[in-house]
N, C-alpha and C. Protein backbone atom coordinates (compact mmCIF):
# COMPACT_ATOMS: atom_id res chain seq x y z
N UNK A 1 10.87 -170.52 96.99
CA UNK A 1 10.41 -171.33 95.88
C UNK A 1 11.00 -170.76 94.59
N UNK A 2 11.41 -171.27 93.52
CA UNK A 2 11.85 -170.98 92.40
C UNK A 2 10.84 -170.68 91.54
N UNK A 3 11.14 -169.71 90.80
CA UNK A 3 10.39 -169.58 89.82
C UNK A 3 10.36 -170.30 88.57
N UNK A 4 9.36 -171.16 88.39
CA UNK A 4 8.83 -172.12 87.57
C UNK A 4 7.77 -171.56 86.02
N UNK A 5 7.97 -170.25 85.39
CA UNK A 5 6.89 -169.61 84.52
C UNK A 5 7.47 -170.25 82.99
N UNK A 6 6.74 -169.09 82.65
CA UNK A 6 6.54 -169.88 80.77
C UNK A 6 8.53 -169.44 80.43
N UNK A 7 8.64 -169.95 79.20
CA UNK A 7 9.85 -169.41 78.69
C UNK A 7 10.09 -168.20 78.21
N UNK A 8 11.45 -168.02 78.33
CA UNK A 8 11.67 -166.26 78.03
C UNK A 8 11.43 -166.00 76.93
N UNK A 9 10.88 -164.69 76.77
CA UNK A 9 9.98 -164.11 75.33
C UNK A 9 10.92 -164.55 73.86
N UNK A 10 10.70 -164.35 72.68
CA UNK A 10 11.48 -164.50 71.44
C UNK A 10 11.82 -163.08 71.29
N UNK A 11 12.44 -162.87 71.15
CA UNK A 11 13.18 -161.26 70.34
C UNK A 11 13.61 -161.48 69.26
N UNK A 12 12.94 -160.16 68.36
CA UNK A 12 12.61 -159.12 69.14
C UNK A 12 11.08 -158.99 69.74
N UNK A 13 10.96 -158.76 70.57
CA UNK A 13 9.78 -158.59 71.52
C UNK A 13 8.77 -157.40 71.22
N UNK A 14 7.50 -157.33 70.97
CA UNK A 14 6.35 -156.41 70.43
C UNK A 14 6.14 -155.84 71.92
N UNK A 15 5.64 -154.96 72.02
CA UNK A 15 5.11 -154.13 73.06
C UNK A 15 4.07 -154.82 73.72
N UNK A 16 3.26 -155.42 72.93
CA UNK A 16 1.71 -155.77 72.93
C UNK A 16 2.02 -156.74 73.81
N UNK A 17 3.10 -158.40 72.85
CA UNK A 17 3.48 -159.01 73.70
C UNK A 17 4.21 -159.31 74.80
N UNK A 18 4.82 -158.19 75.38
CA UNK A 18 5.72 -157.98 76.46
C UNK A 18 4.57 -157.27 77.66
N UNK A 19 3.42 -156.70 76.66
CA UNK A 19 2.27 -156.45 78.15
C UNK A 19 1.30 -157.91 78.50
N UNK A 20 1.27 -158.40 77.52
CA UNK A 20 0.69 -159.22 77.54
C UNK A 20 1.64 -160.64 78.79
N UNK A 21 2.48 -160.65 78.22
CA UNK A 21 3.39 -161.86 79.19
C UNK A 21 3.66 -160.91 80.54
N UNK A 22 3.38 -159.84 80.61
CA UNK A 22 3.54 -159.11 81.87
C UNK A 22 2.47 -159.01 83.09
N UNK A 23 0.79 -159.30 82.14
CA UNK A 23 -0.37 -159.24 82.64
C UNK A 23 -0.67 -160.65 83.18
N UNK A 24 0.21 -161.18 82.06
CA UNK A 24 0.18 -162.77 82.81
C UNK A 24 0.68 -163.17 84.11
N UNK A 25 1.81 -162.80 84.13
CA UNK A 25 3.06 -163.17 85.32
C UNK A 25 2.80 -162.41 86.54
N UNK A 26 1.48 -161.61 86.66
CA UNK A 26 1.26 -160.51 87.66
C UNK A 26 0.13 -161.13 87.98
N UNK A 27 -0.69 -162.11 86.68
CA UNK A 27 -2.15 -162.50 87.53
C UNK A 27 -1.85 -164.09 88.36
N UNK A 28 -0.79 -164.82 87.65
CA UNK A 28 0.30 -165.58 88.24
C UNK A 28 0.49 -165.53 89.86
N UNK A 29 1.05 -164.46 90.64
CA UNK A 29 1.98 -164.28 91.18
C UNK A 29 0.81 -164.79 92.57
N UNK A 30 -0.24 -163.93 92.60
CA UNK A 30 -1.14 -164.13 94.13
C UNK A 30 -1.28 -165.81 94.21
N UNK A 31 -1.53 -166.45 93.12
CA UNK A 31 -1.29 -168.08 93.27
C UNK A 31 -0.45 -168.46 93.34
N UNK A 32 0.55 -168.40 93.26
CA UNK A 32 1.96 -168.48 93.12
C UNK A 32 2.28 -168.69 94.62
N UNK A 33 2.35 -167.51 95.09
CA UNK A 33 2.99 -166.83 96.86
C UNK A 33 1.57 -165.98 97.56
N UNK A 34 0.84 -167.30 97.67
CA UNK A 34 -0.92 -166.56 98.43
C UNK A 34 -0.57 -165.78 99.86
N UNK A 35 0.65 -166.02 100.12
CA UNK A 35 0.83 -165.24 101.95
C UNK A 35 2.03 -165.29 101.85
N UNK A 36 2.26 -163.61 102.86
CA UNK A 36 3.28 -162.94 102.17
C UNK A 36 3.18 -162.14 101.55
N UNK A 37 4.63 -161.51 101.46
CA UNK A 37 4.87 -160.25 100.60
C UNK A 37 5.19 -160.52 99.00
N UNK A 38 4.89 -160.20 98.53
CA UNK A 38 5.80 -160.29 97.20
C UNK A 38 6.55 -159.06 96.47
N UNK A 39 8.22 -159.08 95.82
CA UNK A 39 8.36 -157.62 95.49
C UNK A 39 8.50 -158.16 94.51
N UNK A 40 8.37 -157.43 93.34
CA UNK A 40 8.74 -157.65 91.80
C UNK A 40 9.93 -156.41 91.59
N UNK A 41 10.82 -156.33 91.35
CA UNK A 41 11.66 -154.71 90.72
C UNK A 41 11.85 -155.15 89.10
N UNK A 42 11.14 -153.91 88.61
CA UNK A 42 11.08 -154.33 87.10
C UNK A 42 11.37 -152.66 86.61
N UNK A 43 11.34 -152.92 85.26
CA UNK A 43 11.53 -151.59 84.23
C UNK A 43 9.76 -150.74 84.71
N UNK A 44 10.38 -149.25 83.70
CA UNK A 44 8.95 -148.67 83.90
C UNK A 44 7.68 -149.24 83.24
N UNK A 45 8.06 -149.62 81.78
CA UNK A 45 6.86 -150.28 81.11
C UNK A 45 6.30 -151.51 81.85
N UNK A 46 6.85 -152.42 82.68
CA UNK A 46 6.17 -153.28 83.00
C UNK A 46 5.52 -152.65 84.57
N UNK A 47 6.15 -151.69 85.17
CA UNK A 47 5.46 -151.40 86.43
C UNK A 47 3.96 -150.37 85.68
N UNK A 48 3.84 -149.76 84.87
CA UNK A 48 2.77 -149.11 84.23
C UNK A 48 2.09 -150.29 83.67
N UNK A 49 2.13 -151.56 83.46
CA UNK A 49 1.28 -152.30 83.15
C UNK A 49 1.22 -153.40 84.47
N UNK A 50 1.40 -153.28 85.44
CA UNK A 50 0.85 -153.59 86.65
C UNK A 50 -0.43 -152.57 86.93
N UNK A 51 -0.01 -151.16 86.84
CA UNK A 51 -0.58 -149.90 87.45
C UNK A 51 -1.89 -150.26 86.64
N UNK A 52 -1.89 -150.57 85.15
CA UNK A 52 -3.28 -150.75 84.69
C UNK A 52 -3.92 -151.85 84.43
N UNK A 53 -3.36 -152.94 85.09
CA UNK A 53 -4.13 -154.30 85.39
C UNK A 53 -4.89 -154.01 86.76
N UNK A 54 -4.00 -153.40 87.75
CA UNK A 54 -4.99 -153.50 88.74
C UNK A 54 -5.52 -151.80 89.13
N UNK A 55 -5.73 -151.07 88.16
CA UNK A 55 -6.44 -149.33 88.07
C UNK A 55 -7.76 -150.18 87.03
N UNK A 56 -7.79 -151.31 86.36
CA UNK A 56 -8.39 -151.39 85.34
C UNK A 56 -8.75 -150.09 84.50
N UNK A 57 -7.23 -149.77 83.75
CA UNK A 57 -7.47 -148.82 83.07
C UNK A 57 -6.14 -149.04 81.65
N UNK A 58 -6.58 -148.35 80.87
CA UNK A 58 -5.63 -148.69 79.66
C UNK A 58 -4.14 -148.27 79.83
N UNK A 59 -3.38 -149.00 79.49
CA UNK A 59 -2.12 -148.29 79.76
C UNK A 59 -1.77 -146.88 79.17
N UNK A 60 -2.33 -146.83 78.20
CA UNK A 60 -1.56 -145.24 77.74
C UNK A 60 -1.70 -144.24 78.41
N UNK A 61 -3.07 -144.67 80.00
CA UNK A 61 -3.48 -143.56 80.82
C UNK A 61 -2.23 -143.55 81.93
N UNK A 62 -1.47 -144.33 81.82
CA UNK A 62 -0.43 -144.48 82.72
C UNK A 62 1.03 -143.47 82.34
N UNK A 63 0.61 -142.42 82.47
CA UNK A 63 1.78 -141.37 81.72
C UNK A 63 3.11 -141.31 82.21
N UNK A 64 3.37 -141.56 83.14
CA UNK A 64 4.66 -141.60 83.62
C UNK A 64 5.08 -142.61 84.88
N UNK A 65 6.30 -143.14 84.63
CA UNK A 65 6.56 -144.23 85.76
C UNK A 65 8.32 -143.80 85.66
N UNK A 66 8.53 -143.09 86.37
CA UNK A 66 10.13 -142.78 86.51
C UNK A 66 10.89 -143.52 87.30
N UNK A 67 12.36 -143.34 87.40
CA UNK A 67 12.97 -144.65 88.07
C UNK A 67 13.37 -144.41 89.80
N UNK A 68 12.53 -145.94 90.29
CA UNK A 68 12.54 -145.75 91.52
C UNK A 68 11.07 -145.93 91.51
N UNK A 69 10.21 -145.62 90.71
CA UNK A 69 9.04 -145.78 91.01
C UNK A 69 7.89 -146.67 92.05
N UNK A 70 7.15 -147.04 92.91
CA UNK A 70 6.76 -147.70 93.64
C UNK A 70 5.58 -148.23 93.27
N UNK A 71 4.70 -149.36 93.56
CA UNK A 71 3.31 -149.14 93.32
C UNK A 71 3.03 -150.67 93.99
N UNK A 72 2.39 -150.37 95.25
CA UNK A 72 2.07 -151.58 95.99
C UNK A 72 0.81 -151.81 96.05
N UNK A 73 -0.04 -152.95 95.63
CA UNK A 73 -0.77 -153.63 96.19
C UNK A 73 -1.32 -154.65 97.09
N UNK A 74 -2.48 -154.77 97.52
CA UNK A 74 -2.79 -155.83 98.10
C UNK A 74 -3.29 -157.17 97.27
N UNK A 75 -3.49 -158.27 98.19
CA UNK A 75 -4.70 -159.09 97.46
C UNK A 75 -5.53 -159.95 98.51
N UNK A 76 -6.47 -160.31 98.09
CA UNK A 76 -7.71 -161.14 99.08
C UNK A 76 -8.13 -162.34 98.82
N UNK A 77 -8.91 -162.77 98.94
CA UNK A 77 -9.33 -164.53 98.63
C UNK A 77 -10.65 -163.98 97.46
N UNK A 78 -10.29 -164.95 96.25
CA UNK A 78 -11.06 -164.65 95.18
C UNK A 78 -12.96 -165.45 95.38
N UNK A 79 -13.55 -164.81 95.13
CA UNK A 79 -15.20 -165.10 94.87
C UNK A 79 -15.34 -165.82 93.93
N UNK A 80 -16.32 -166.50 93.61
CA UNK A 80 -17.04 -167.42 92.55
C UNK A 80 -16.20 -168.78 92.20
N UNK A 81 -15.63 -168.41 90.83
CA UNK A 81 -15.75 -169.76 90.02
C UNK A 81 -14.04 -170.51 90.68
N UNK A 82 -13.84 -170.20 91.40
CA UNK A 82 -12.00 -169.92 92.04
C UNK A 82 -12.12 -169.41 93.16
N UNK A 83 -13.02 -169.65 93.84
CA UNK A 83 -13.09 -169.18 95.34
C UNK A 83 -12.28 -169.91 96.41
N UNK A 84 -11.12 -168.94 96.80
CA UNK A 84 -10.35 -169.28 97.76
C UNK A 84 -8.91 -168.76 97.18
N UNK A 85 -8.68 -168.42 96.20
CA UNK A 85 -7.54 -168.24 95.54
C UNK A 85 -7.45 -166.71 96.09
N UNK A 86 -6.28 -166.50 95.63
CA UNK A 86 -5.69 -164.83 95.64
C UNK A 86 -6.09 -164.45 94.23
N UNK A 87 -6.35 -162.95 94.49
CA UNK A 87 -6.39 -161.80 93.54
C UNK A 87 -5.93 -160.42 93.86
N UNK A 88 -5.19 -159.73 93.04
CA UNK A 88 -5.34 -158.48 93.61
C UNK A 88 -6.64 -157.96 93.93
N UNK A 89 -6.41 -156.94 94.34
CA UNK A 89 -7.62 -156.20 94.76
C UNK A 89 -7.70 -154.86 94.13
N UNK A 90 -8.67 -155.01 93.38
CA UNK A 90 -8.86 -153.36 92.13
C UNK A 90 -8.85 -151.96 93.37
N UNK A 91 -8.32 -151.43 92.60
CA UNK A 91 -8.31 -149.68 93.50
C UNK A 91 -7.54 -149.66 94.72
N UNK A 92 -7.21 -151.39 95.15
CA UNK A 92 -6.43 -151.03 96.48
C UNK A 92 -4.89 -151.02 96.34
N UNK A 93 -4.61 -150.48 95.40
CA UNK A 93 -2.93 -149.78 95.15
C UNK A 93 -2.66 -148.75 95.73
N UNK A 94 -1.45 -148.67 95.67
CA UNK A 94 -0.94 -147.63 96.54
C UNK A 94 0.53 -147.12 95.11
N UNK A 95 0.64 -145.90 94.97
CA UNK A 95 1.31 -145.66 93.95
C UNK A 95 2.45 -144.48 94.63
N UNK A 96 3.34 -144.37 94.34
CA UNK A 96 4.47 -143.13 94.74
C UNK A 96 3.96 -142.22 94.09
N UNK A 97 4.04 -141.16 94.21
CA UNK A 97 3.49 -139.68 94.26
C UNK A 97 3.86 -139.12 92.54
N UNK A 98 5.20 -140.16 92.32
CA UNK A 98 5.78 -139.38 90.88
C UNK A 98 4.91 -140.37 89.70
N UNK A 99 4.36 -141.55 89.91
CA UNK A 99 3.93 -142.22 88.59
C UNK A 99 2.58 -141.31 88.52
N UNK A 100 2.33 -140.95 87.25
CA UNK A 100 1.18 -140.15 86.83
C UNK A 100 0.63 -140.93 85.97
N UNK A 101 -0.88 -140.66 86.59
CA UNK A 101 -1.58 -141.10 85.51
C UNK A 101 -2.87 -139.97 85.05
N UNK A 102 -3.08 -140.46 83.85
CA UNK A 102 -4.20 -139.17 83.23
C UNK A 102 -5.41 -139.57 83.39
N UNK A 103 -6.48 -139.39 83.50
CA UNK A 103 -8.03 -139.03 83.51
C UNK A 103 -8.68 -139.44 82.23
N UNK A 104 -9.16 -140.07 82.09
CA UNK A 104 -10.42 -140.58 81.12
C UNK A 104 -11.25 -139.62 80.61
């Protein structure tokens, strides 16, 4: 299937809004391709703002994402108001050994 999303950002591009269109296109994706794999290969800033959409944690706790980095999740059939849809699944990531993250 082709990818059908919003239009490419305006540049120059803010940080804020490049996490922001990143948080989007990641909560996107389980509706998108509900079965199946999905790979994304992206830069480090956007794989550290995967890492803290689904760590539900702020990105700046996301200290390092070096290249090559990995970070797989799952997803499940969503509860309540959207029940039946895909979501990731919080905490069930799986991260390569080198992305660090810091402690609250």
């Amino acid at each position: 299937a082709a990818f059908a999303g919003p239009s490419l950002p305006e540049w120059p591009e803010t940080m804020t809004g490049a996490m922001a269109r990143y948080t989007e296109s990641f909560q996107r994706l389980p509706t998108r391709f509900p079965y199946g794999h999905i790979l994304v290969v992206s830069h480090g800033d956007c794989v550290a703002q995967f890492v803290s959409m689904t760590h539900k944690i702020s990105k700046e706790l996301v200290y390092q994402v070096p290249y090559c980095a990995v970070a797989a999740a799952n997803m499940r059939a969503r509860h309540g108001a959207v029940a039946g849809l895909p979501e990731w699944i919080e905490g069930d990531v799986q991260l390569s050994e080198d992305i660090l993250i810091l402690q609250d």
